[in-house]
N, C-alpha and C. Protein backbone atom coordinates (compact mmCIF):
# COMPACT_ATOMS: atom_id res chain seq x y z
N UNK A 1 58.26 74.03 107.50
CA UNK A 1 58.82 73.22 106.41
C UNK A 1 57.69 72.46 105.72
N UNK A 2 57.30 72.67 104.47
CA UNK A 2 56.48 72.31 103.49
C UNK A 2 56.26 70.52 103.62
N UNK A 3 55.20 70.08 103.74
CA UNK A 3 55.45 68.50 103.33
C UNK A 3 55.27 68.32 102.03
N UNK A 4 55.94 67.15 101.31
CA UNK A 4 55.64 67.07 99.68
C UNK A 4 56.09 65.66 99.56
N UNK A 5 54.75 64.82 98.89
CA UNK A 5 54.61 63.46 97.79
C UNK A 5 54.51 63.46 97.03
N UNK A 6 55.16 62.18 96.39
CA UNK A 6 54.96 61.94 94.93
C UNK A 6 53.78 60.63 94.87
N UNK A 7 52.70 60.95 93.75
CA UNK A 7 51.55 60.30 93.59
C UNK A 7 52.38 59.01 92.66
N UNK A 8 52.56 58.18 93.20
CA UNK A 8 52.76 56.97 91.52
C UNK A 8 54.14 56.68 92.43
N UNK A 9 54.26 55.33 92.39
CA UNK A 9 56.02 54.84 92.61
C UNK A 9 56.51 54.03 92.07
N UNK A 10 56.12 53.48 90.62
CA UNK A 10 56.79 52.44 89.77
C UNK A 10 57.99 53.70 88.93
N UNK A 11 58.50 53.24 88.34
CA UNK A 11 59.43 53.83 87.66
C UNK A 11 59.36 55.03 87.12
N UNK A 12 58.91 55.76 86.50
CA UNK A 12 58.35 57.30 86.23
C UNK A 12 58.64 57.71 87.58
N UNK A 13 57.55 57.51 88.60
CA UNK A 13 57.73 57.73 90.10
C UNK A 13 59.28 58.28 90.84
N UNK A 14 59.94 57.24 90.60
CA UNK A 14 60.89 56.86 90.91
C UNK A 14 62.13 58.22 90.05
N UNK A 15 61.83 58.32 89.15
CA UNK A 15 62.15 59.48 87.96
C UNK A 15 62.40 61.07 88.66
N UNK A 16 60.66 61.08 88.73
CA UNK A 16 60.46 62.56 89.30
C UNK A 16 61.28 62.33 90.67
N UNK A 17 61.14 61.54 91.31
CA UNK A 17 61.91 61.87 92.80
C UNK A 17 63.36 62.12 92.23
N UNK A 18 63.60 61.57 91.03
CA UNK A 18 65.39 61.88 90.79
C UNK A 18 65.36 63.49 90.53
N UNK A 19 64.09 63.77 90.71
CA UNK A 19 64.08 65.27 89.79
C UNK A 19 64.16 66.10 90.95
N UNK A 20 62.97 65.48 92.00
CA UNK A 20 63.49 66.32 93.32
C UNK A 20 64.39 66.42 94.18
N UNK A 21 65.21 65.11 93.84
CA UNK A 21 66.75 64.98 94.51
C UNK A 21 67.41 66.24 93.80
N UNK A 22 67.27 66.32 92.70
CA UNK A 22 68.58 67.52 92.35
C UNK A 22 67.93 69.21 92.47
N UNK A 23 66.37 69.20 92.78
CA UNK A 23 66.44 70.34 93.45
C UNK A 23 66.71 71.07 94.93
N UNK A 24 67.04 69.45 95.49
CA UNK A 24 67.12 69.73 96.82
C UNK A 24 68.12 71.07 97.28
N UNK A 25 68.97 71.14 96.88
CA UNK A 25 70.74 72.09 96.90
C UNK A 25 70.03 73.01 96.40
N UNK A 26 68.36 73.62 95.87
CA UNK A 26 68.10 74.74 95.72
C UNK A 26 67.02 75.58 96.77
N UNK A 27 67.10 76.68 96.20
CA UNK A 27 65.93 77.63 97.30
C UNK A 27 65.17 77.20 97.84
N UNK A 28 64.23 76.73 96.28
CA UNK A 28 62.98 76.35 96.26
C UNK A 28 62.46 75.14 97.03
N UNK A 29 63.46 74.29 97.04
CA UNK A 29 63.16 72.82 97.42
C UNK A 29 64.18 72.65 98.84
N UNK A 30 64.99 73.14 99.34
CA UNK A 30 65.49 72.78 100.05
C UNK A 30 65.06 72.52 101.61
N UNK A 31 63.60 73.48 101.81
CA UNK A 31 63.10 73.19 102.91
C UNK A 31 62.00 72.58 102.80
N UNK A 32 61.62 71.62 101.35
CA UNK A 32 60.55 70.85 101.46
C UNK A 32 60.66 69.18 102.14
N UNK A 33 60.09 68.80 103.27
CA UNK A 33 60.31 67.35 103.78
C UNK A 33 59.26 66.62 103.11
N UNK A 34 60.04 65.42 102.05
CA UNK A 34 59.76 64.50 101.73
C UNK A 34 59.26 63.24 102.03
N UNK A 35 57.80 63.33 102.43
CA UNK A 35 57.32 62.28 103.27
C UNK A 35 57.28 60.45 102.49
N UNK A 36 57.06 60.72 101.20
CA UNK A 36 57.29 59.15 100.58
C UNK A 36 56.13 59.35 99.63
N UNK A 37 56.06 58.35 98.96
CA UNK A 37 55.14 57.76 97.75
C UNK A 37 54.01 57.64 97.96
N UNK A 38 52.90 57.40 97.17
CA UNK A 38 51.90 56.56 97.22
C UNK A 38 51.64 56.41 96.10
N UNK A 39 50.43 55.02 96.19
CA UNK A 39 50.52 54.53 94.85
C UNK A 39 49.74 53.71 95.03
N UNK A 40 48.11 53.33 94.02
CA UNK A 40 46.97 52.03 94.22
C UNK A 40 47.79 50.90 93.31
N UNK A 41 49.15 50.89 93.54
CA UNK A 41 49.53 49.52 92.90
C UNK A 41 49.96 48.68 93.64
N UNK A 42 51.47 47.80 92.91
CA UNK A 42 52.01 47.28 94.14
C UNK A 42 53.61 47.70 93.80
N UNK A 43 54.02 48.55 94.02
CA UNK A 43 55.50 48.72 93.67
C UNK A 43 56.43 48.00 94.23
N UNK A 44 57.55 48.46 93.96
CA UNK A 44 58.84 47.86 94.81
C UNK A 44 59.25 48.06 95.75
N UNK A 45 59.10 47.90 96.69
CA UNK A 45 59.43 48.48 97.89
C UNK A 45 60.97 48.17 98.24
N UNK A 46 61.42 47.78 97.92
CA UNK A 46 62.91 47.70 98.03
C UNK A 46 64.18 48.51 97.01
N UNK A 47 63.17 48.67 96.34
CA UNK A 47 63.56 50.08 95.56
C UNK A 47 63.59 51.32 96.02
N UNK A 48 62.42 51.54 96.51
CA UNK A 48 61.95 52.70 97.54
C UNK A 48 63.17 52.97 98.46
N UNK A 49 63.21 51.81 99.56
CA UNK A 49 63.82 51.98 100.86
C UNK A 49 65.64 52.30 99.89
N UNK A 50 65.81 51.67 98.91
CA UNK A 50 67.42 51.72 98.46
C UNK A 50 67.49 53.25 98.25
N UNK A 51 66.44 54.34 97.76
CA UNK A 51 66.58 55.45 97.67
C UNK A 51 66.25 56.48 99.64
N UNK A 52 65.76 55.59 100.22
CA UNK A 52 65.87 56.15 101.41
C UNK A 52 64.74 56.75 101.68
N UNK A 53 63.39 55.73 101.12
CA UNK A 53 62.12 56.51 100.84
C UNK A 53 60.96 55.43 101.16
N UNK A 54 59.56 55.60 101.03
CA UNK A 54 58.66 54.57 101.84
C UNK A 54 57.39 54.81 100.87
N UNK A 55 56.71 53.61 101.14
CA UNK A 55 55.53 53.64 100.46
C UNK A 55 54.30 54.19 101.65
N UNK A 56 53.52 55.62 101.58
CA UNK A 56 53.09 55.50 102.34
C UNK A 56 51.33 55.02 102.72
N UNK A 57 51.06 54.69 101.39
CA UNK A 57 49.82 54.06 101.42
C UNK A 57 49.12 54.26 99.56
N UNK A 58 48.01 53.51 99.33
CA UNK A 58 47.44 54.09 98.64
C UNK A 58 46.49 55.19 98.18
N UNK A 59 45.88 55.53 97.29
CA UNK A 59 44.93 57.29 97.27
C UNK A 59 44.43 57.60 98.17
N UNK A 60 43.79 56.58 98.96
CA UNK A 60 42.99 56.88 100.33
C UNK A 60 43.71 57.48 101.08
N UNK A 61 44.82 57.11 101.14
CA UNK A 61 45.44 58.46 102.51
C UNK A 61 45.16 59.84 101.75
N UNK A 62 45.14 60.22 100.85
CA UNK A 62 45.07 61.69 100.39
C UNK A 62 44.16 62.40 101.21
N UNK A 63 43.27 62.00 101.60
CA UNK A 63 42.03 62.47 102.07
C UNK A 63 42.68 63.17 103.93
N UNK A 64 43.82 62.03 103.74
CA UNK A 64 44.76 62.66 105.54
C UNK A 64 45.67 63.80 105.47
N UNK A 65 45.92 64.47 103.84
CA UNK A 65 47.10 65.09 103.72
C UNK A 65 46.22 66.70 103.36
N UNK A 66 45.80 67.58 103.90
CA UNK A 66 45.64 68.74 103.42
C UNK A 66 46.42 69.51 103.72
N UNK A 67 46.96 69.74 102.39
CA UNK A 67 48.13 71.51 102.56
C UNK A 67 49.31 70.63 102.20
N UNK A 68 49.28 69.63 102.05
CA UNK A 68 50.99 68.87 101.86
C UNK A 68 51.05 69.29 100.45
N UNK A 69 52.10 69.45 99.79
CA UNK A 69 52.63 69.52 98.36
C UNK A 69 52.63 68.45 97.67
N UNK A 70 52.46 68.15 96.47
CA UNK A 70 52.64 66.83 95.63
C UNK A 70 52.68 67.14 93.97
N UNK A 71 53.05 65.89 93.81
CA UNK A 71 53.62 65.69 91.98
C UNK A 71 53.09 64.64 91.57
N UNK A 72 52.86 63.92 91.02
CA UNK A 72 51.99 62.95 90.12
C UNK A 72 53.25 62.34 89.17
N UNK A 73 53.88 61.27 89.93
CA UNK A 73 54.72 60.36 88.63
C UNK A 73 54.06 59.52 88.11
N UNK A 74 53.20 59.82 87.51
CA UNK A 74 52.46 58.59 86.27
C UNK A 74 52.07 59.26 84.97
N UNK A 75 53.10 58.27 84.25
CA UNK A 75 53.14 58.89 83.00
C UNK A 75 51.97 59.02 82.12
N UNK A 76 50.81 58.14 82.55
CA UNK A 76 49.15 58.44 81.35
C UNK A 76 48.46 59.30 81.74
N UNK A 77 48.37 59.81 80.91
CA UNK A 77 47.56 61.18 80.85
C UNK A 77 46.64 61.11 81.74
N UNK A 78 45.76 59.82 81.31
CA UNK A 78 44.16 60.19 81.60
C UNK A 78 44.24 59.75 83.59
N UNK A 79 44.61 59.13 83.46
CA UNK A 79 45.18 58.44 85.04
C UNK A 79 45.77 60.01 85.60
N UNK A 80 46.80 60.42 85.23
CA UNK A 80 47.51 61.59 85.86
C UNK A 80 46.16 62.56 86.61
N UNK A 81 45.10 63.13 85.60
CA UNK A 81 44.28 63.58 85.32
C UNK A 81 42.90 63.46 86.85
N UNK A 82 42.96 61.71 86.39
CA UNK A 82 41.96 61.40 87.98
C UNK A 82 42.72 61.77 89.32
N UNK A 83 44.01 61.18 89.62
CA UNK A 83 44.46 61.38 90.27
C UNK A 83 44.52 62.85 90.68
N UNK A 84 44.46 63.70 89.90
CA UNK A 84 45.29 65.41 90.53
C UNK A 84 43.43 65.79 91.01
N UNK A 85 42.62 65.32 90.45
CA UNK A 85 41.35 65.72 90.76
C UNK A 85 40.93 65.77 92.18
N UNK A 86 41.30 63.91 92.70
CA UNK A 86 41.56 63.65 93.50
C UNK A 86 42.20 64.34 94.65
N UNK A 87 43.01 64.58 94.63
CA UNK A 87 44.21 65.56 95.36
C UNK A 87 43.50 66.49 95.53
N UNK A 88 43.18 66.84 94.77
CA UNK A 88 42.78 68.84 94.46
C UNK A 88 41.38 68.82 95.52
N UNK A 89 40.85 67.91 95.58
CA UNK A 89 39.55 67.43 96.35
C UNK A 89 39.83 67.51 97.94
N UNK A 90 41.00 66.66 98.35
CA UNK A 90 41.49 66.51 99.61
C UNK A 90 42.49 67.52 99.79
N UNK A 91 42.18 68.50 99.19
CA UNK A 91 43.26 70.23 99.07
C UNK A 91 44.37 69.66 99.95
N UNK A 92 45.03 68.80 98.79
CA UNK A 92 46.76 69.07 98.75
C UNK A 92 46.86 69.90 97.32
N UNK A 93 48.36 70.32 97.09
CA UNK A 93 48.89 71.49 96.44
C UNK A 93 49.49 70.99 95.45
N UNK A 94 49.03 71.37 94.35
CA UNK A 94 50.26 70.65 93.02
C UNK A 94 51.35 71.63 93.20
N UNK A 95 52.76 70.81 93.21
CA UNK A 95 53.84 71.90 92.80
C UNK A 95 54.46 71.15 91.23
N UNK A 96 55.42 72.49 91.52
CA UNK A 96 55.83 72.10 90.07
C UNK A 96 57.47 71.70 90.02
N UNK A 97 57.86 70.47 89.40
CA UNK A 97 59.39 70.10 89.21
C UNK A 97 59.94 70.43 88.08
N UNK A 98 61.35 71.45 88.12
CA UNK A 98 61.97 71.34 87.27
C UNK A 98 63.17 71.00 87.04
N UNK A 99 63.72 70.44 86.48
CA UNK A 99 65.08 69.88 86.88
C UNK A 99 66.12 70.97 86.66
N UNK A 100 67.24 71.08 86.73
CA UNK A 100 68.45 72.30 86.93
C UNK A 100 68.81 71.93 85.39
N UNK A 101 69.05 71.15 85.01
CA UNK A 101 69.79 70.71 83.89
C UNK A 101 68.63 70.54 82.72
N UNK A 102 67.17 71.39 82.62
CA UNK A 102 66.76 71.41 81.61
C UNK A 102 66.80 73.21 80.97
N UNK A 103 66.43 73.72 80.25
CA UNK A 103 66.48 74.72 79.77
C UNK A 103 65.28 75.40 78.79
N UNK A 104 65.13 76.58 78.75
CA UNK A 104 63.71 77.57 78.63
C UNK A 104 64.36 79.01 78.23
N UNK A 105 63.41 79.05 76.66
CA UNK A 105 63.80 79.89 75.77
C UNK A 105 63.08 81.30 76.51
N UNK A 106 62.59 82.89 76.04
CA UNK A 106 62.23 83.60 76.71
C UNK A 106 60.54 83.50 76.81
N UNK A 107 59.56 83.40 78.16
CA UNK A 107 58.08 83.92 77.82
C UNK A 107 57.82 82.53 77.93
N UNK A 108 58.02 81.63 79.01
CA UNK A 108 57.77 80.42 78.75
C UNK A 108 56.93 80.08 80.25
N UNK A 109 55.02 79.88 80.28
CA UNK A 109 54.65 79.58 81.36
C UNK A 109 54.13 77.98 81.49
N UNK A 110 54.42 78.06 82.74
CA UNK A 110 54.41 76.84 83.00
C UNK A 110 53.07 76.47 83.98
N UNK A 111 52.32 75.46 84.02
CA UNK A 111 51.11 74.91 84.78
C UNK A 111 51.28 74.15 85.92
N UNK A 112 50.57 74.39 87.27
CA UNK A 112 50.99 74.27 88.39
C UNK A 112 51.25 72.12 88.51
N UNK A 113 52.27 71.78 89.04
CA UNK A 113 51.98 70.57 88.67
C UNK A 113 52.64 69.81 87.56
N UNK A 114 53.28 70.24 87.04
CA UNK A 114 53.72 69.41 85.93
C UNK A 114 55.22 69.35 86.44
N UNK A 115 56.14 68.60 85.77
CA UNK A 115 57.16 67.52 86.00
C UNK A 115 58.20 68.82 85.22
N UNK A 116 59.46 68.60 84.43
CA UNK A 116 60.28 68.86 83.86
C UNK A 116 61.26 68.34 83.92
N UNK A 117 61.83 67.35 83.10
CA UNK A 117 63.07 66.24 83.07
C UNK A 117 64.05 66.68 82.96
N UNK A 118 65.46 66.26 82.83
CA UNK A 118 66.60 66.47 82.74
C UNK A 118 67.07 66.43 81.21
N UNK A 119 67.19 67.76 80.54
CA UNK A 119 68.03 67.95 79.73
C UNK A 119 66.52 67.80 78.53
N UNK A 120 65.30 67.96 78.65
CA UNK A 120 64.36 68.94 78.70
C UNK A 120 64.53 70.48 78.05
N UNK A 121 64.26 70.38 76.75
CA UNK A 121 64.73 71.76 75.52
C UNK A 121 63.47 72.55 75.29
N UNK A 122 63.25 73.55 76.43
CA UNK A 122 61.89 74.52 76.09
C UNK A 122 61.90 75.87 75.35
N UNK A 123 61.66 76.30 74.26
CA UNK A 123 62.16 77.52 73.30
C UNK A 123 61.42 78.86 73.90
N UNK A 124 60.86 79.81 73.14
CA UNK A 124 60.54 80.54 73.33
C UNK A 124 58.90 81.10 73.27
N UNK A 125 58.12 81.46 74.13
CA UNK A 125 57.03 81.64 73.97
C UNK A 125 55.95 80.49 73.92
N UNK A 126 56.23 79.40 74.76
CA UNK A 126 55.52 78.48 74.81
C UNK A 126 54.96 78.43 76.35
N UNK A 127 53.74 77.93 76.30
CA UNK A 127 52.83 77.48 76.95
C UNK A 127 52.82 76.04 77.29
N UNK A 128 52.40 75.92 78.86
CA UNK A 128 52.56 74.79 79.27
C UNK A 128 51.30 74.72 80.20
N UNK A 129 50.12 73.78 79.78
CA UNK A 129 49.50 73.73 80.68
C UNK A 129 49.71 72.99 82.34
N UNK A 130 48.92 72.16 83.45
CA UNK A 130 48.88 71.95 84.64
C UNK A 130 49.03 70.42 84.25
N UNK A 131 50.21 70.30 85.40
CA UNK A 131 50.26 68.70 85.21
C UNK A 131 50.97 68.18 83.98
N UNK A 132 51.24 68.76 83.14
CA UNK A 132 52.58 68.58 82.12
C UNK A 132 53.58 67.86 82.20
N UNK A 133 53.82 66.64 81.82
CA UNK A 133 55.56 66.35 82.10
C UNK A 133 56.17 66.14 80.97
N UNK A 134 57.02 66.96 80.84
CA UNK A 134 58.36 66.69 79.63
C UNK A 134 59.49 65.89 80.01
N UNK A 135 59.59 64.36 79.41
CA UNK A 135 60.65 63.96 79.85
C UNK A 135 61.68 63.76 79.55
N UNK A 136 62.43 63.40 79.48
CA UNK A 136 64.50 63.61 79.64
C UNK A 136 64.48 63.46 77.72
N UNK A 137 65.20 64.69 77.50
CA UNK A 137 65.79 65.01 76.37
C UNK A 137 64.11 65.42 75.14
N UNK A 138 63.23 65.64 75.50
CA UNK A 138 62.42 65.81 74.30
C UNK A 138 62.60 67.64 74.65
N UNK A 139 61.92 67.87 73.21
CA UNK A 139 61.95 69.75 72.93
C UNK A 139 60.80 69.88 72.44
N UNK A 140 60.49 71.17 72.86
CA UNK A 140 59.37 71.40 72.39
C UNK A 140 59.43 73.01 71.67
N UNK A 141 58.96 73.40 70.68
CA UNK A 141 59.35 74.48 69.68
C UNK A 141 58.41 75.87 70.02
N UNK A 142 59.65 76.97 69.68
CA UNK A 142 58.72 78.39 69.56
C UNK A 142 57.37 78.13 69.39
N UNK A 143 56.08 79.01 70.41
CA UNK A 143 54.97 79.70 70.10
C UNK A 143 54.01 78.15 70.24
N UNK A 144 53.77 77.33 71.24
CA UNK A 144 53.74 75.87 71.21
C UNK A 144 53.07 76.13 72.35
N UNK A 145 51.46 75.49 72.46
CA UNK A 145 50.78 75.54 73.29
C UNK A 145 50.25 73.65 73.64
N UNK A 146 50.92 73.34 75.12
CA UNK A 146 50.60 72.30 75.16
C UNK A 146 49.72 72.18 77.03
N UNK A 147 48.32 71.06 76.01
CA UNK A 147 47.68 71.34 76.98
C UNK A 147 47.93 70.44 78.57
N UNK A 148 46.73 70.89 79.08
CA UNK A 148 46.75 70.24 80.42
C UNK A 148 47.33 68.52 80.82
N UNK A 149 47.62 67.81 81.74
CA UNK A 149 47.95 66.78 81.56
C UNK A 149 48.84 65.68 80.52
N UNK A 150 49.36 66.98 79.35
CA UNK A 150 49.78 65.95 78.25
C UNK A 150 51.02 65.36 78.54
N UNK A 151 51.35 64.40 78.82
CA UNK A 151 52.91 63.65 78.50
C UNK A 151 53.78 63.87 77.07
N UNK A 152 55.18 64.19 77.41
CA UNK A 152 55.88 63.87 76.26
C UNK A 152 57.01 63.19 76.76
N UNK A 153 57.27 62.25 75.59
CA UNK A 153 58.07 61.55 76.29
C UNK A 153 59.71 61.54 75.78
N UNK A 154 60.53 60.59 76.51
CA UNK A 154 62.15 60.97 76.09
C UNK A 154 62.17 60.98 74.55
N UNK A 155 62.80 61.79 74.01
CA UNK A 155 63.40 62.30 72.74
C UNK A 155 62.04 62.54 72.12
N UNK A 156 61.20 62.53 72.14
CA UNK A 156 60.04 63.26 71.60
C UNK A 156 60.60 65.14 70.74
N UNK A 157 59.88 65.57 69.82
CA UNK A 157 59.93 66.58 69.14
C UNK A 157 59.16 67.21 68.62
N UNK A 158 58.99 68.30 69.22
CA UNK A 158 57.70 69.18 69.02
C UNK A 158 58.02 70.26 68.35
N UNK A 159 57.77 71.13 67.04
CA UNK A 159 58.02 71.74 66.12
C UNK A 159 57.20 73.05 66.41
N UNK A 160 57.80 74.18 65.42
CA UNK A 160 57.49 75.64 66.29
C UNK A 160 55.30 75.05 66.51
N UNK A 161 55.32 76.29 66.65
CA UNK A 161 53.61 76.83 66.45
C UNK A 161 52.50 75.60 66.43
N UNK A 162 53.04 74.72 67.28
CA UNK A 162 51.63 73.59 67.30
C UNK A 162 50.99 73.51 68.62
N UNK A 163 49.69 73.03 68.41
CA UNK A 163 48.83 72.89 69.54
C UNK A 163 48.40 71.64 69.85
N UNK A 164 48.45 71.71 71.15
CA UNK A 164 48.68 69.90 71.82
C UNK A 164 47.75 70.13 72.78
N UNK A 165 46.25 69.44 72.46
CA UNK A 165 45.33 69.33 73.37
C UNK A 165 45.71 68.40 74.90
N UNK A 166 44.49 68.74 75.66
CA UNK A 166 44.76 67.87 77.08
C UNK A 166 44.82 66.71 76.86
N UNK A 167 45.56 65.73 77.57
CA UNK A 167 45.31 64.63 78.05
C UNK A 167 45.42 63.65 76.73
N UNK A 168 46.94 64.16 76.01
CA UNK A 168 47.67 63.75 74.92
C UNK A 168 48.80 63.03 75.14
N UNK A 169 49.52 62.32 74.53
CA UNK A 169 50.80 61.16 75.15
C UNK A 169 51.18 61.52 73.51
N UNK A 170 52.85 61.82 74.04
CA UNK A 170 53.72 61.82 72.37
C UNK A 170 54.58 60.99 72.87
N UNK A 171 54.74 59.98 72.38
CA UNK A 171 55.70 58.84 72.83
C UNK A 171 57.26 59.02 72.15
N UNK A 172 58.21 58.28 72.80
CA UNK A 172 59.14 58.34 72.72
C UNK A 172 60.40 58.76 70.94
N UNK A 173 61.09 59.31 71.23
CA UNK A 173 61.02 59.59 69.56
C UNK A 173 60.20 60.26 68.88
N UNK A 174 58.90 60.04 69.35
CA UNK A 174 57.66 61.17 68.19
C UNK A 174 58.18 62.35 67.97
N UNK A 175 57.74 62.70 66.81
CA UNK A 175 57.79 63.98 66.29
C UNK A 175 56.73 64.83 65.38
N UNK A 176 56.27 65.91 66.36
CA UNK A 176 54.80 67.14 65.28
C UNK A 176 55.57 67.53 64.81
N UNK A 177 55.48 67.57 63.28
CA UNK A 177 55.77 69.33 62.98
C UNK A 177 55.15 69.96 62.96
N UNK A 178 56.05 71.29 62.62
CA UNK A 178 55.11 72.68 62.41
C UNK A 178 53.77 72.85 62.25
N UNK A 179 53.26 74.15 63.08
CA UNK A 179 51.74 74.71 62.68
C UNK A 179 50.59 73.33 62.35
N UNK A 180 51.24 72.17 63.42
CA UNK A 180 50.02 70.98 63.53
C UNK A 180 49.06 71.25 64.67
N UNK A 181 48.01 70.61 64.51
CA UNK A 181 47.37 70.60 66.17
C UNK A 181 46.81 68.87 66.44
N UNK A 182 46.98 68.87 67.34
CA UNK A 182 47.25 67.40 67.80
C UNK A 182 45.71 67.31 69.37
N UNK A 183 44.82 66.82 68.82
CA UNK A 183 43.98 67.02 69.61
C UNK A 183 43.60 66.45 71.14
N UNK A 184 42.72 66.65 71.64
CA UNK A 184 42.91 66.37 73.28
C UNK A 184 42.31 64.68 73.56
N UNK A 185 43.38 63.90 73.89
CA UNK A 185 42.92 62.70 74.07
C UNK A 185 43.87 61.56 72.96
N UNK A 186 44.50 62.13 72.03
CA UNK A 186 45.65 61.61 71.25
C UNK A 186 46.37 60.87 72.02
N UNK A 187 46.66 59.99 70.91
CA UNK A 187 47.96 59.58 71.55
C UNK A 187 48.97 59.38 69.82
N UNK A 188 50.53 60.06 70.06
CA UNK A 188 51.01 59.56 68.97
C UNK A 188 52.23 58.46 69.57
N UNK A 189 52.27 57.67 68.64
CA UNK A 189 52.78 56.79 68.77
C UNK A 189 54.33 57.01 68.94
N UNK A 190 55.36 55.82 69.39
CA UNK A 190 56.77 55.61 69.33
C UNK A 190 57.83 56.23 68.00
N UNK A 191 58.42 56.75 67.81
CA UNK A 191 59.01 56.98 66.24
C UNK A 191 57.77 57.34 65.23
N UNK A 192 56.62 58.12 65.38
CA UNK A 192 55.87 57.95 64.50
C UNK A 192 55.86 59.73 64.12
N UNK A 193 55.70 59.84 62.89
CA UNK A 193 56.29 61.14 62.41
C UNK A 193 54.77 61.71 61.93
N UNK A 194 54.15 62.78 62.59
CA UNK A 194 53.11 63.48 62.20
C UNK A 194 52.97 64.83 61.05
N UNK A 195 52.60 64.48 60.71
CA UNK A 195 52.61 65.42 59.05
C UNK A 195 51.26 66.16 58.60
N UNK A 196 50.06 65.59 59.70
CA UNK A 196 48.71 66.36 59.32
C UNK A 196 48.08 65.96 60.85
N UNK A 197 47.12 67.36 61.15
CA UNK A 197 46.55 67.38 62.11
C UNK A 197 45.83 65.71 62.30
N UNK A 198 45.78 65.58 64.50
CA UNK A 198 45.22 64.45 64.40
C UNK A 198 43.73 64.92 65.72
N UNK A 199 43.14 63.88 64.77
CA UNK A 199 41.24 64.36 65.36
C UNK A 199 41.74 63.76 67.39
N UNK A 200 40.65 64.46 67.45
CA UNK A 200 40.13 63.97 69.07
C UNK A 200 40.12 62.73 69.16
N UNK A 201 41.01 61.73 70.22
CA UNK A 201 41.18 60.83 70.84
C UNK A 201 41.39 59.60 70.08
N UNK A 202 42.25 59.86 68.83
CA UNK A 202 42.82 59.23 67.60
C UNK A 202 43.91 58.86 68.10
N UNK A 203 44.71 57.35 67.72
CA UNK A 203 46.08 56.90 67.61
C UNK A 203 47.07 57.10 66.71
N UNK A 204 47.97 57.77 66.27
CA UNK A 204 48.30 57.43 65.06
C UNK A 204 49.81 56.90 64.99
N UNK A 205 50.47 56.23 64.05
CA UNK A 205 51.47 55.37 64.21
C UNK A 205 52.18 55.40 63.23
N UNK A 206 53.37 55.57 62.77
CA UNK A 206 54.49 55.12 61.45
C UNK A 206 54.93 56.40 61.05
N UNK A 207 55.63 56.03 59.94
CA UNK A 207 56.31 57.37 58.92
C UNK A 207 56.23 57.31 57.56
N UNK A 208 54.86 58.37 57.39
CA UNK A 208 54.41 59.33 58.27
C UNK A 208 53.18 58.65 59.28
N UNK A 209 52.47 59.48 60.11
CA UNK A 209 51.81 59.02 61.25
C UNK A 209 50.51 58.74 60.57
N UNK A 210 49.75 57.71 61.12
CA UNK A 210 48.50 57.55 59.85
C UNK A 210 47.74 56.91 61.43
């Protein structure tokens, strides 16, 4: 029986484990034992224990876990990023979460490691790099290559044929359109509507996104 953690236990954290609760009743997940969290912060621990779960140290234990499975609930990119390095160093295993209740058009790969939220709209012929998380209710459009580490977040909207460099954050509401490319290290902002490509490790904000 597989061991498997989740990296991060503030709220995101807390998220993905809702994600692995509902794969439990499947194939894939049903014989994985869930050893608990970790996390270099200070979470809630009474949150934890109400889900029936434990904090079991910070990054430094990684270095005790080789061959265990894990997921990364932290939603910033660049953080997600150190962390899986980390891991990958003390050879634990990225797996990958998807929730039952999201959905995937035909030709759609996915990168070892990344998240998939609930109710989560993936079309056809898209690309997903490692460490990816799409979260609850954003879509992402036909022929859509998004890179390594990028976050998208709830109701976010991603339009056919765009390219979404690594270690990118589309915040909540955002929306690319079409045939944009959105470069590695971006971040677009809350409700902010993108209408022209944005350079390497640029903010952009409003409607339209500037």
């Amino acid at each position: 029986m597989p061991d498997f953690v989740i990296i991060g236990a503030g709220g995101h954290g807390r998220e993905v484990h809702d994600v692995f609760i509902a794969l439990q009743s499947t194939d894939e997940m049903k014989n994985m034992n869930f050893l608990g969290f970790i996390d270099d912060g200070n979470p809630n621990i009474e949150l934890l224990k109400s889900r029936g779960s434990q904090l079991l140290g910070n990054s430094e234990i990684l270095h005790s876990l080789p061959g265990v499975h894990y997921v990364i609930g932290i939603g910033d990119p660049q953080v997600r990023a150190k962390l899986a390095e980390k891991a990958g160093s003390c050879g634990l295993i990225a797996h990958t979460l998807i929730h039952p209740n999201s959905s995937f058009g035909h030709n759609v790969v996915i990168g070892a490691g990344s998240v998939i939220c609930s109710f989560a709209s993936v079309t056809s012929d898209v690309t997903l790099g490692i460490h990816v998380h799409l979260n609850r209710n954003c879509t992402i459009g036909h022929d859509t290559i998004v890179g390594d580490f990028t976050s998208v977040h709830p109701l976010a909207s991603i339009s056919g044929n765009v390219r979404i460099g690594d270690r990118v954050l589309i915040g909540t509401h955002g929306v690319v359109l079409q045939n944009l490319r959105i470069s590695a290290n971006s971040i677009v902002g809350a409700g902010a509507v993108v209408t022209k490509d944005v350079e390497h490790g640029k903010t952009v904000v409003g409607v339209p996104a500037k």
